[in-house]
PDB file of N, CA and C in Angstrom:
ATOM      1  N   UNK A   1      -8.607  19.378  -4.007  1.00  0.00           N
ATOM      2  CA  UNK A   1      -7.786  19.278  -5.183  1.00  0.00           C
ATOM      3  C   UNK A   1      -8.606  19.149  -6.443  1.00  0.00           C
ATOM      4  N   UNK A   2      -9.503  18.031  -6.757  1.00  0.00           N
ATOM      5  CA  UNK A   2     -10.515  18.187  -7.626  1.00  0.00           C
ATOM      6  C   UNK A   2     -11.122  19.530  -8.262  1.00  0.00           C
ATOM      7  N   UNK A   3     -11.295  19.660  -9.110  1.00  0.00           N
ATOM      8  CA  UNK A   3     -11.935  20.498  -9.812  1.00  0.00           C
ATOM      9  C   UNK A   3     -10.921  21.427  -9.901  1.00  0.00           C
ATOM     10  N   UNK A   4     -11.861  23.008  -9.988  1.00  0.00           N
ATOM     11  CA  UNK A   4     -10.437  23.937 -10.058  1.00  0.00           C
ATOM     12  C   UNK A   4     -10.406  24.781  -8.657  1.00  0.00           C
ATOM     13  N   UNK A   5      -9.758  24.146  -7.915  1.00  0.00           N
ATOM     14  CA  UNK A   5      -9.349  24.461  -6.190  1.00  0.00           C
ATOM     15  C   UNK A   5      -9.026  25.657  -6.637  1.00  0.00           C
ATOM     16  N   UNK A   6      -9.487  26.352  -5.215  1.00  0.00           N
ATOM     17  CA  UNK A   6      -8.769  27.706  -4.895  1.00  0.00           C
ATOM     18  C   UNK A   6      -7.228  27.914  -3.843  1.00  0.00           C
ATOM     19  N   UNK A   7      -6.632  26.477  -3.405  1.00  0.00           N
ATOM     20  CA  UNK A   7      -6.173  26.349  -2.827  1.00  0.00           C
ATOM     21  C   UNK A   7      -4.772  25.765  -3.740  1.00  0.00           C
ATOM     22  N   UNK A   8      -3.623  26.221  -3.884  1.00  0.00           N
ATOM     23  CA  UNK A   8      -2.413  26.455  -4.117  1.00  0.00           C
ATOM     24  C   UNK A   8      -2.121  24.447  -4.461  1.00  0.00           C
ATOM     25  N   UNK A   9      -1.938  23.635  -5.407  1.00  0.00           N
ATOM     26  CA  UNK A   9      -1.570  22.697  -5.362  1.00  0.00           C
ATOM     27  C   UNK A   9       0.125  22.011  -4.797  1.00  0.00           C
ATOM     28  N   UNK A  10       0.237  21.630  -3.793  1.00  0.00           N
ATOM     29  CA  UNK A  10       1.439  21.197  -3.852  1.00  0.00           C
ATOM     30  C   UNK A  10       2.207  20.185  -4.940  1.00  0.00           C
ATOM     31  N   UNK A  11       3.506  21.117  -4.827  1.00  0.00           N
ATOM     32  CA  UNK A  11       4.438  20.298  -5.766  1.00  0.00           C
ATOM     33  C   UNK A  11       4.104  18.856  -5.400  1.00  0.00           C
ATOM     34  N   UNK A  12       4.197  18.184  -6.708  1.00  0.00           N
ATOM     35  CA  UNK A  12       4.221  16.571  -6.487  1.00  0.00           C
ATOM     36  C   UNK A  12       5.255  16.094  -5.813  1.00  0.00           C
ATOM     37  N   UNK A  13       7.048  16.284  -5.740  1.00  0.00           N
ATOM     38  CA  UNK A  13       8.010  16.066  -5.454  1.00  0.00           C
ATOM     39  C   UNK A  13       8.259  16.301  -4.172  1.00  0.00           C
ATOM     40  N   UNK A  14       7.051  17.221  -3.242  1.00  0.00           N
ATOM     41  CA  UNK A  14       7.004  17.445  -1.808  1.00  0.00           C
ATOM     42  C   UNK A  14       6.141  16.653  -1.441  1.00  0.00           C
ATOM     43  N   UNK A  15       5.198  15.868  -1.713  1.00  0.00           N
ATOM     44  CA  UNK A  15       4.103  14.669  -1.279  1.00  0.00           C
ATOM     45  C   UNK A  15       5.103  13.940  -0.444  1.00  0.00           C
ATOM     46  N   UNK A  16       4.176  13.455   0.559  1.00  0.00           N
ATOM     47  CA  UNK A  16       4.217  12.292   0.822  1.00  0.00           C
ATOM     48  C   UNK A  16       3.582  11.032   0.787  1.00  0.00           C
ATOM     49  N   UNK A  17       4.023  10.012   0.631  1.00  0.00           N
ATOM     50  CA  UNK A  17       2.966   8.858   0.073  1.00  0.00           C
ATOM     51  C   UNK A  17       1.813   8.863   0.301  1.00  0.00           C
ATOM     52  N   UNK A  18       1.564   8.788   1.385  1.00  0.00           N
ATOM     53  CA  UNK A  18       0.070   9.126   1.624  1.00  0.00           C
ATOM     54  C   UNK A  18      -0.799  10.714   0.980  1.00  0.00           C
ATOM     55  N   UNK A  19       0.224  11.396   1.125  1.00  0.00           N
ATOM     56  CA  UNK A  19      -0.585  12.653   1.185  1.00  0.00           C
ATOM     57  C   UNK A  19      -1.292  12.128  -1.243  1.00  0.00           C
ATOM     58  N   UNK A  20       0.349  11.921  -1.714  1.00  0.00           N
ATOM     59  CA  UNK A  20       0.142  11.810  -3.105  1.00  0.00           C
ATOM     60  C   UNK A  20      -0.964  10.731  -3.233  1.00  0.00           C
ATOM     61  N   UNK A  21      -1.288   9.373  -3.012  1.00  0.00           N
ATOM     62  CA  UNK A  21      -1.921   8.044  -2.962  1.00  0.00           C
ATOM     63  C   UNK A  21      -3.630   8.705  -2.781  1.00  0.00           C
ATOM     64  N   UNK A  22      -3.802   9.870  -1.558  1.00  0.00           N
ATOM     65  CA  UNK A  22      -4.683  10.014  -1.060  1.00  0.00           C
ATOM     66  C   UNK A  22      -5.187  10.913  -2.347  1.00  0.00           C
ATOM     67  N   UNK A  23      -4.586  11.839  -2.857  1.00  0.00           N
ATOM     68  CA  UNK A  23      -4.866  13.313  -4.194  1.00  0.00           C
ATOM     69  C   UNK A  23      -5.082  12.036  -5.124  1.00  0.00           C
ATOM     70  N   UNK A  24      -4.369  11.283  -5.466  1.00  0.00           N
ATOM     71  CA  UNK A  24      -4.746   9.932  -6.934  1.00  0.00           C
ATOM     72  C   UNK A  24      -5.869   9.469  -7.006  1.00  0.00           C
ATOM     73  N   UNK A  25      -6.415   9.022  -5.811  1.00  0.00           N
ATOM     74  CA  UNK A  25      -7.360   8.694  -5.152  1.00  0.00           C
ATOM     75  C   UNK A  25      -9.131   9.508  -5.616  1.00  0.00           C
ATOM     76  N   UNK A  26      -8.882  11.010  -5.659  1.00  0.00           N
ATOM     77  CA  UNK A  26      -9.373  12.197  -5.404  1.00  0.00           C
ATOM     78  C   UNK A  26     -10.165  12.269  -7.025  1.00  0.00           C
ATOM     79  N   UNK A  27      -8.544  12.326  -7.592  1.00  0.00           N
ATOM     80  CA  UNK A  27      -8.287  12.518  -8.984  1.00  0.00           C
ATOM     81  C   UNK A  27      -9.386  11.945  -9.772  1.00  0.00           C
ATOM     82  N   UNK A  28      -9.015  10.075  -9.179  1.00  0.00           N
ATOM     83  CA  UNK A  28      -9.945   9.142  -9.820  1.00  0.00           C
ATOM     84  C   UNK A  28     -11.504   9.159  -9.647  1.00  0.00           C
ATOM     85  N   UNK A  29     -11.103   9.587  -8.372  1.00  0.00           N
ATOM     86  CA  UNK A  29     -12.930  10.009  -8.219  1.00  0.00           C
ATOM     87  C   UNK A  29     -14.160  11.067  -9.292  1.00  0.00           C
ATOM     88  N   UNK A  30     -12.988  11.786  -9.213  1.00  0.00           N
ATOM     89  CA  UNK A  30     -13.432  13.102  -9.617  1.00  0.00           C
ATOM     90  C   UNK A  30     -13.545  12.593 -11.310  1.00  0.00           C
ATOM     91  N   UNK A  31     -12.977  12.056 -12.058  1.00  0.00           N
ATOM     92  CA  UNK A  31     -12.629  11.747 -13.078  1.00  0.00           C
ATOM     93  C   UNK A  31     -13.680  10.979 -13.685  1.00  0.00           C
ATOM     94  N   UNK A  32     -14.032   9.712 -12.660  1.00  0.00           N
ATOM     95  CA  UNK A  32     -14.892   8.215 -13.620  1.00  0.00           C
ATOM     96  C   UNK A  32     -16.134   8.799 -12.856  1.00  0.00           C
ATOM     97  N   UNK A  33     -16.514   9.964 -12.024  1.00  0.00           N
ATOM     98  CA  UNK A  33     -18.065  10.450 -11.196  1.00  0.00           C
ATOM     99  C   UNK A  33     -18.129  11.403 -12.185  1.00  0.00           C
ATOM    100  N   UNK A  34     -17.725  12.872 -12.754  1.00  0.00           N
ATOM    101  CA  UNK A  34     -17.887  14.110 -13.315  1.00  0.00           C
ATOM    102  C   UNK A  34     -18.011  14.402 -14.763  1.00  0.00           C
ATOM    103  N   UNK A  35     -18.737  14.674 -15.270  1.00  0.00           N
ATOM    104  CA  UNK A  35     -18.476  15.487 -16.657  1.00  0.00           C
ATOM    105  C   UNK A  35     -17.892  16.683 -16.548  1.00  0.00           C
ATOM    106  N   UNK A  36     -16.363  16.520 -16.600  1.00  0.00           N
ATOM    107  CA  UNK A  36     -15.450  17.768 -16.839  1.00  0.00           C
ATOM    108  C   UNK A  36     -15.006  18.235 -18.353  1.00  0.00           C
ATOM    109  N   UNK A  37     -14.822  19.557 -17.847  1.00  0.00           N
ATOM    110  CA  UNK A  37     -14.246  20.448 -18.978  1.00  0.00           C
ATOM    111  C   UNK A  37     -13.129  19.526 -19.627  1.00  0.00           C
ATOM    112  N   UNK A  38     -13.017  19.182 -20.982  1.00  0.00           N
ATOM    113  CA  UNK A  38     -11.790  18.596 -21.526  1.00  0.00           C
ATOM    114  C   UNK A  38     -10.540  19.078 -20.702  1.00  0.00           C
ATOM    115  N   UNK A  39     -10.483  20.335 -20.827  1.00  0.00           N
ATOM    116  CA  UNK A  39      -8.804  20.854 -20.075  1.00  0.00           C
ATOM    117  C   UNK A  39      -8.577  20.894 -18.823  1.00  0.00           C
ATOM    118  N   UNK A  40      -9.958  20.608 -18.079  1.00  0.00           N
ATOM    119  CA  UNK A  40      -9.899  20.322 -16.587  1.00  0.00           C
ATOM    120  C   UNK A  40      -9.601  18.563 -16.616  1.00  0.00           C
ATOM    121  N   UNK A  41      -9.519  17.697 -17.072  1.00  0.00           N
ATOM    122  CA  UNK A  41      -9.735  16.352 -17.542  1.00  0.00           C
ATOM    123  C   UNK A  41      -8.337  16.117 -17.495  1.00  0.00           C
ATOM    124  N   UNK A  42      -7.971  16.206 -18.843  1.00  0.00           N
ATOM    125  CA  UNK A  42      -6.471  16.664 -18.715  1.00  0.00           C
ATOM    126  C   UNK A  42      -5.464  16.809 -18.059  1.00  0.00           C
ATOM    127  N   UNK A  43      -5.614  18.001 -16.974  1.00  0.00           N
ATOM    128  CA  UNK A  43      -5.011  18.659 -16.436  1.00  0.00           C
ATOM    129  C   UNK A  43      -4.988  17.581 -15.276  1.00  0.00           C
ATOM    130  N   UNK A  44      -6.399  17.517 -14.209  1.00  0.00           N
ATOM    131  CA  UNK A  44      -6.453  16.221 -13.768  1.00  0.00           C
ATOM    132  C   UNK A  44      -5.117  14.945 -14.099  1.00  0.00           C
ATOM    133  N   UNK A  45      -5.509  14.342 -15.272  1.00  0.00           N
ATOM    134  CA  UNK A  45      -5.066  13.182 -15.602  1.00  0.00           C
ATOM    135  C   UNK A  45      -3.691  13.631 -15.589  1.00  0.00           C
ATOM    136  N   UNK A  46      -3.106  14.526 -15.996  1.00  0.00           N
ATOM    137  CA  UNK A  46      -1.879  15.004 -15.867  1.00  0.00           C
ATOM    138  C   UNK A  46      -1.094  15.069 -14.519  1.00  0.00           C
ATOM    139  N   UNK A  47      -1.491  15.616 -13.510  1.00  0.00           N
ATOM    140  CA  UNK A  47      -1.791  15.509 -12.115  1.00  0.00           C
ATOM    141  C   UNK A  47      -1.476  13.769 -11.715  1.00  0.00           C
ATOM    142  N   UNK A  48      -2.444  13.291 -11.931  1.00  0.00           N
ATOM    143  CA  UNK A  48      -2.647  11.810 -11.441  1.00  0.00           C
ATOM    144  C   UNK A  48      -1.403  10.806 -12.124  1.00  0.00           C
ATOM    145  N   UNK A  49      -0.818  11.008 -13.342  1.00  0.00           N
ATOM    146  CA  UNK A  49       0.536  10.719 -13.674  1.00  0.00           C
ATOM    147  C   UNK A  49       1.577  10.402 -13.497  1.00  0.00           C
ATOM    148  N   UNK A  50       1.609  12.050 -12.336  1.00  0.00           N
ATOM    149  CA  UNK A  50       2.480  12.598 -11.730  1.00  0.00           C
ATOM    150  C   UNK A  50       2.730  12.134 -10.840  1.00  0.00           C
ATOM    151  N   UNK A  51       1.117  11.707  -9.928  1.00  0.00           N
ATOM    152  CA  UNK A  51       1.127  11.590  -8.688  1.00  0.00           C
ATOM    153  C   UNK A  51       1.644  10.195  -8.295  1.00  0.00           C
ATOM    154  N   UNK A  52       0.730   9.283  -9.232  1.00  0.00           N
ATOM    155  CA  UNK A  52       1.499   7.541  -9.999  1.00  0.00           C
ATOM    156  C   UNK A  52       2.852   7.743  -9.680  1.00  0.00           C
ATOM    157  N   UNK A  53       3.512   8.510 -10.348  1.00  0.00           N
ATOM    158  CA  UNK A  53       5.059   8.170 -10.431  1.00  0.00           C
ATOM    159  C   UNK A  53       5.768   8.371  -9.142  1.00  0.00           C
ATOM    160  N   UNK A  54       5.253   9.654  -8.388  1.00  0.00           N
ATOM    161  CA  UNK A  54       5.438   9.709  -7.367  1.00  0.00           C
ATOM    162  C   UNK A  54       5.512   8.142  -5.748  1.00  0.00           C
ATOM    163  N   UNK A  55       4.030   7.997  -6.299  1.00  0.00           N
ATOM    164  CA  UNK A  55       4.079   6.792  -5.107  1.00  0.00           C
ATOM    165  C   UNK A  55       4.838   5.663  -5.693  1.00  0.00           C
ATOM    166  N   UNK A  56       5.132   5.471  -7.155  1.00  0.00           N
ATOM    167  CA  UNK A  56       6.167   3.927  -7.456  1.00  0.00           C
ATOM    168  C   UNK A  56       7.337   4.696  -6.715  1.00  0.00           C
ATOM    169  N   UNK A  57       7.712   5.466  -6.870  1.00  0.00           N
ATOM    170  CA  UNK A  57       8.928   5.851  -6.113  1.00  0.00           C
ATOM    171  C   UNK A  57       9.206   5.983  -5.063  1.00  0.00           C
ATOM    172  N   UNK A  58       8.768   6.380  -4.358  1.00  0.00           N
ATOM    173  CA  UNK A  58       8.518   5.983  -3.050  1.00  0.00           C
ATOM    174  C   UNK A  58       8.777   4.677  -2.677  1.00  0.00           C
ATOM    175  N   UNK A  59       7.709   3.817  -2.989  1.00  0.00           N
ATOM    176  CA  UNK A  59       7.535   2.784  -2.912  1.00  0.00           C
ATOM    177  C   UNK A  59       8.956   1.775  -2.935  1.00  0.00           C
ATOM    178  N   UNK A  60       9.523   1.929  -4.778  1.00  0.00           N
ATOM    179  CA  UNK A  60      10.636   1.596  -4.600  1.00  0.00           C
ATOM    180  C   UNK A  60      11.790   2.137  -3.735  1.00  0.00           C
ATOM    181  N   UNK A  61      11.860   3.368  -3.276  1.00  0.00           N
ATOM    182  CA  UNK A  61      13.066   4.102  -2.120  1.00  0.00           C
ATOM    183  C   UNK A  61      12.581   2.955  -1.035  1.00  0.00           C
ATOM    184  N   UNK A  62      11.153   2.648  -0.798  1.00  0.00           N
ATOM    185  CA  UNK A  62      11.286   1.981   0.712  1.00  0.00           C
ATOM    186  C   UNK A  62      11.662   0.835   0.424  1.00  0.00           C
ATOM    187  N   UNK A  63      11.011  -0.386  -0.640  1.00  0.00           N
ATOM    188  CA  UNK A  63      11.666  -1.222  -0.538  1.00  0.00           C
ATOM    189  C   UNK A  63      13.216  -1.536  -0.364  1.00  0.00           C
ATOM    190  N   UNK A  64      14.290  -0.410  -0.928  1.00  0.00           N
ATOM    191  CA  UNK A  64      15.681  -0.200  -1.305  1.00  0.00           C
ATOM    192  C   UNK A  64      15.892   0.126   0.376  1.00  0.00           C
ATOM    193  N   UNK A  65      15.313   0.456   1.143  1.00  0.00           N
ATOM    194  CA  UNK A  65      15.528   0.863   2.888  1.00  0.00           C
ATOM    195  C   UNK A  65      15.057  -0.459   3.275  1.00  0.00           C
ATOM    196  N   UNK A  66      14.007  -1.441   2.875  1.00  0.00           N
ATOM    197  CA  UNK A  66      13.689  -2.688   3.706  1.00  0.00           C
ATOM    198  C   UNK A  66      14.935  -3.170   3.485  1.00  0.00           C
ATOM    199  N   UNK A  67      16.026  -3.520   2.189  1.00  0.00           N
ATOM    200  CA  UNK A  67      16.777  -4.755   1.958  1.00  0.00           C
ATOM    201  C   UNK A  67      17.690  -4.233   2.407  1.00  0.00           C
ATOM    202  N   UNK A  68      18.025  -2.971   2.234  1.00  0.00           N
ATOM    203  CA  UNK A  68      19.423  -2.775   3.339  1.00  0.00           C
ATOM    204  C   UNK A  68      19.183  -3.157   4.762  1.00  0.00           C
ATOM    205  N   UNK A  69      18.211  -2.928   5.593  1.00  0.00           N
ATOM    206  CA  UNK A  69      18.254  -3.360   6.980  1.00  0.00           C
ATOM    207  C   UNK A  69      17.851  -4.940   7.106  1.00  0.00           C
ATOM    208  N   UNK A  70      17.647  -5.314   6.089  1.00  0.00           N
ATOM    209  CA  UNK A  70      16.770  -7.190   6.493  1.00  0.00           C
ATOM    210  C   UNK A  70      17.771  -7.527   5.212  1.00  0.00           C
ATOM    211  N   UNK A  71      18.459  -7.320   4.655  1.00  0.00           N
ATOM    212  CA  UNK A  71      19.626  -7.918   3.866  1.00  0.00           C
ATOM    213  C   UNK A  71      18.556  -8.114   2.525  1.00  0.00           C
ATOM    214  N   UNK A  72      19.854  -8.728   1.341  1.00  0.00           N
ATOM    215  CA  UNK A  72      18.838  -8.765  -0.097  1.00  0.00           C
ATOM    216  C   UNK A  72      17.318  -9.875   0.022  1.00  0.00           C
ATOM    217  N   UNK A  73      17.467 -10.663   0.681  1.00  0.00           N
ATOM    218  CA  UNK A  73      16.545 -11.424   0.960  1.00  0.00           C
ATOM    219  C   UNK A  73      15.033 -11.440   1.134  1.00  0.00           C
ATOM    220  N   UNK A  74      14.583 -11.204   0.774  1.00  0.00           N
ATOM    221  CA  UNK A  74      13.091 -10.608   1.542  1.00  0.00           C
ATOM    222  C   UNK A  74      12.273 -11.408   1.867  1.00  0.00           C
ATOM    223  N   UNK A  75      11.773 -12.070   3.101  1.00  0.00           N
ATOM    224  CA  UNK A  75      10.709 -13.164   3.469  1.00  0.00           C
ATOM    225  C   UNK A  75       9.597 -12.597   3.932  1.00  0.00           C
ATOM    226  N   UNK A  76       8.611 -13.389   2.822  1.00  0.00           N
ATOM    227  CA  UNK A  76       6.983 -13.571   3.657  1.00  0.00           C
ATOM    228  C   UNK A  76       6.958 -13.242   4.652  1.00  0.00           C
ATOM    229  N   UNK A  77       6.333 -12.674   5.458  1.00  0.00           N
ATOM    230  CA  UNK A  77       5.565 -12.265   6.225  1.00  0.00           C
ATOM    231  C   UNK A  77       5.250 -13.704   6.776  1.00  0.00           C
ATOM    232  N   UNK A  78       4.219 -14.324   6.025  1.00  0.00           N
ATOM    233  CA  UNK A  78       3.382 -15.524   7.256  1.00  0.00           C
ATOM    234  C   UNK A  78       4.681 -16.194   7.890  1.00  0.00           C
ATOM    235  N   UNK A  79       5.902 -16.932   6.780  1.00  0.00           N
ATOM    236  CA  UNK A  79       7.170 -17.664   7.406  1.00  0.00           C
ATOM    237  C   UNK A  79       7.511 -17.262   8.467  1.00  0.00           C
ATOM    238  N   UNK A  80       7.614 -15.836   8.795  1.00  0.00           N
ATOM    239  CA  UNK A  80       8.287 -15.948  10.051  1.00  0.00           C
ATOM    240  C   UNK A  80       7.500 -15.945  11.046  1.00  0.00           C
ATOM    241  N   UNK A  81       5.534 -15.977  10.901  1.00  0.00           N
ATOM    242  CA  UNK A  81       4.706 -16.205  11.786  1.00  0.00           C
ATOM    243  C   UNK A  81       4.702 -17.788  13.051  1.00  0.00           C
ATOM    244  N   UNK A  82       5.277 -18.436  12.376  1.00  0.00           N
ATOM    245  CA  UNK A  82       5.600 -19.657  13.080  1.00  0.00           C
ATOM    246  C   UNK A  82       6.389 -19.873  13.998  1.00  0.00           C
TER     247      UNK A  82
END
């Protein structure tokens, strides 16, 4: 994904968490390691945005699937270790 791939970028809106988390990941690398072209930079950071918004969403859809099956409540983890 970095740089300018020859390989077709997937839509952000078809990611899956991991797949998006893992490209952000990529992004950042590529970003705070490289002296890039301003519009490759950009374009990048534009990308990585995207990809951000992508995994809060997610994120929030799953939490919205934890509280429906474990009710509004949500407990620690260690509490119910006991």
């Amino acid at each position: 994904m970095p740089k300018t791939s020859s390989r077709k970028e997937k839509n952000v809106e078809e990611l899956t968490y991991e797949e998006a988390l893992a490209e952000l990941e990529e992004i950042v690398l590529v970003l705070e390691g490289e002296q890039s072209q301003l519009e490759d930079a950009i374009r990048l950071f534009e990308r990585g945005q995207a990809l951000a918004k992508r995994c809060g969403a997610l994120l929030e859809a799953a939490e919205l699937r934890v509280k429906q099956v474990a009710g509004d409540t949500l407990v620690d983890f260690e509490e119910n270790a006991e």
